[in-house]
N, C-alpha and C. Protein backbone atom coordinates (compact mmCIF):
# COMPACT_ATOMS: atom_id res chain seq x y z
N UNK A 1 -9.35 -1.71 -12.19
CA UNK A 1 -9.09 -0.28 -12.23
C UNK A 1 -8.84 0.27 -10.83
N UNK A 2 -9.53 -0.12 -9.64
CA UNK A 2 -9.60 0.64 -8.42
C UNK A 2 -8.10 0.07 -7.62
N UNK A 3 -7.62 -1.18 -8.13
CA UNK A 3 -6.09 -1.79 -7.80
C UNK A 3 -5.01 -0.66 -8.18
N UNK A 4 -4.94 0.23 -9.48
CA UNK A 4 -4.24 0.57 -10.19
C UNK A 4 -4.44 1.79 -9.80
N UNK A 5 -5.75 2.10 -9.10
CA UNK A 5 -5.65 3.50 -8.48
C UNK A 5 -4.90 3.78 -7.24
N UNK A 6 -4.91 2.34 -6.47
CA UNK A 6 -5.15 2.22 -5.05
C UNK A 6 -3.25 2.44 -5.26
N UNK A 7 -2.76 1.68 -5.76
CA UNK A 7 -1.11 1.66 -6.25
C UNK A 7 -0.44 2.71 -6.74
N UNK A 8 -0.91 3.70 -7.18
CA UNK A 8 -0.60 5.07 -7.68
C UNK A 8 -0.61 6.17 -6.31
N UNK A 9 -2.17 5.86 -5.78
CA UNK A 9 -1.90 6.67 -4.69
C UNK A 9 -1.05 6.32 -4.07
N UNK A 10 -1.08 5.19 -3.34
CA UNK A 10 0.16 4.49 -2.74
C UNK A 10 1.72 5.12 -2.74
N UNK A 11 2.08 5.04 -4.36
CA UNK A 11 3.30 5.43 -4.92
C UNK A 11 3.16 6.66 -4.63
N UNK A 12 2.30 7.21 -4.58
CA UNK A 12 2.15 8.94 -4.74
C UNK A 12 2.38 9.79 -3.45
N UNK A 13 1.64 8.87 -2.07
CA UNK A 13 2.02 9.31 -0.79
C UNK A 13 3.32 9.10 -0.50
N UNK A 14 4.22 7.48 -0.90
CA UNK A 14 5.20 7.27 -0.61
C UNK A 14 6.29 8.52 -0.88
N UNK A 15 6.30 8.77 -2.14
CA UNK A 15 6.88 9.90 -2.62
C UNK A 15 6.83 11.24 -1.91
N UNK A 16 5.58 11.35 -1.80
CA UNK A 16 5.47 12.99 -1.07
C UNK A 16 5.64 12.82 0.55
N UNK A 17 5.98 11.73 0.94
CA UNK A 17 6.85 11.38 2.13
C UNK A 17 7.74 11.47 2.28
N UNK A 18 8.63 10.76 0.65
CA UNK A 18 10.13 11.14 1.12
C UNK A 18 10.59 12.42 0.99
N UNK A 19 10.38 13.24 0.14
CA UNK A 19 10.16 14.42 -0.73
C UNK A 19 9.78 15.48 1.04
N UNK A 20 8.64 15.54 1.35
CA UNK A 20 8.61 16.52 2.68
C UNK A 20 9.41 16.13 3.92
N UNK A 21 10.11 15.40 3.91
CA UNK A 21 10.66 14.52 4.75
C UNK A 21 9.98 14.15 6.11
N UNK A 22 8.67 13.33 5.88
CA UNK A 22 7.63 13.28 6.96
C UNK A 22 7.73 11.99 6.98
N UNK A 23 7.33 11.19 8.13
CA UNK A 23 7.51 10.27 8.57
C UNK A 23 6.32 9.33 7.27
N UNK A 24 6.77 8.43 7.24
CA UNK A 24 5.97 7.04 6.21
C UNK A 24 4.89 7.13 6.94
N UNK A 25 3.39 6.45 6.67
CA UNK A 25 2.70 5.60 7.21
C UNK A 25 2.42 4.40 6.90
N UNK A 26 4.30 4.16 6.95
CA UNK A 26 4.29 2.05 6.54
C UNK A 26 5.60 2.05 7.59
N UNK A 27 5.57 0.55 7.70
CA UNK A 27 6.78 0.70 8.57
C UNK A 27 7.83 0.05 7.75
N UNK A 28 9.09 0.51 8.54
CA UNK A 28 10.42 0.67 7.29
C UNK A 28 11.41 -0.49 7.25
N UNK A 29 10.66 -1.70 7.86
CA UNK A 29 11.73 -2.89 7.87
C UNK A 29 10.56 -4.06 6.98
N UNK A 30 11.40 -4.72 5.92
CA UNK A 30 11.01 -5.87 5.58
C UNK A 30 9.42 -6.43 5.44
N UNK A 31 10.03 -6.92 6.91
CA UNK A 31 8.69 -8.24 7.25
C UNK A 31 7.59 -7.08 7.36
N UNK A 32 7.66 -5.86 8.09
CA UNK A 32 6.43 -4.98 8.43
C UNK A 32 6.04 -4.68 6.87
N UNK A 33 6.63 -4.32 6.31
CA UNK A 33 6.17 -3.56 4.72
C UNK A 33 5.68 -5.25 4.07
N UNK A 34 6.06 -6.37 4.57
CA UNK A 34 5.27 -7.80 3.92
C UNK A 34 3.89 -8.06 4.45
N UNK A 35 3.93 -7.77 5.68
CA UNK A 35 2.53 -7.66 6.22
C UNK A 35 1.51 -6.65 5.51
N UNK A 36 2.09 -5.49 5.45
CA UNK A 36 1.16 -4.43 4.80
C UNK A 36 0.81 -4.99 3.37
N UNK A 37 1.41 -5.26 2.50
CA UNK A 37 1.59 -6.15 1.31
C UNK A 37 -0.12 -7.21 1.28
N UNK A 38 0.53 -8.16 2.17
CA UNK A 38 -0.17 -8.94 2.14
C UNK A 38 -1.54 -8.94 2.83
N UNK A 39 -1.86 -8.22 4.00
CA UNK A 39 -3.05 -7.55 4.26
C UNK A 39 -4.10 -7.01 2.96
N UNK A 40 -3.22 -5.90 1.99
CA UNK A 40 -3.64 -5.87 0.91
C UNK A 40 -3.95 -6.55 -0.22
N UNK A 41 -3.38 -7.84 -0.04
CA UNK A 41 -3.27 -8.54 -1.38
C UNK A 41 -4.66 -9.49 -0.82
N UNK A 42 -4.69 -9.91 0.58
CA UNK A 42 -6.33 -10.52 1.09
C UNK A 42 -7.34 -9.73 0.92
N UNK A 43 -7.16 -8.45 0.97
CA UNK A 43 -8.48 -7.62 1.06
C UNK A 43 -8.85 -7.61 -0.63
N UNK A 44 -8.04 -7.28 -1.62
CA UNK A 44 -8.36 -7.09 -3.19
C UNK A 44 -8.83 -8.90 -3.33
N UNK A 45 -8.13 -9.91 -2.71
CA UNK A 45 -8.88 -11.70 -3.08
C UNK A 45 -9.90 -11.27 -2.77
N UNK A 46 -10.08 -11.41 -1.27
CA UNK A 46 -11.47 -11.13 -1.24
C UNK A 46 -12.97 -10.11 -1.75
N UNK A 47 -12.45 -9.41 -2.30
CA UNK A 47 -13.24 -8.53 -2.51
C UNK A 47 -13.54 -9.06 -4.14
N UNK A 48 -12.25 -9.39 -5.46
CA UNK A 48 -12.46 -10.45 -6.15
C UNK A 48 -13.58 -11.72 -6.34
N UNK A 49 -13.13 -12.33 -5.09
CA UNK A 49 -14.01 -13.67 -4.92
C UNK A 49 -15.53 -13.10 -4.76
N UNK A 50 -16.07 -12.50 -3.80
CA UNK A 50 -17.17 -11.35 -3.54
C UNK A 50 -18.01 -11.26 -4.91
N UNK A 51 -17.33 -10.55 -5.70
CA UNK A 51 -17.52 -9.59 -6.58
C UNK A 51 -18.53 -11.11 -8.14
């Protein structure tokens, strides 16, 4: 449940980023938005494995 929240907000800032036309707080090439990705995708394993 807290994945599906975390992804909504996500979607939700992205949007009201492009929408006010304010700068992201992701960066806007590729590999940077894969890092952010995957930073996230270790923190939800781990917290998984944890749990």
């Amino acid at each position: 449940m807290n994945e599906v929240i975390g992804i909504a907000i996500g979607f939700g800032i992205g949007a009201a980023c492009r929408k006010l036309d304010i700068p992201c707080p992701a960066p806007p090439h590729l590999m940077g938005a894969m890092i952010v990705v995957s930073i996230t995708a270790g923190f939800v394993l781990c917290q998984w494995i944890l749990a």
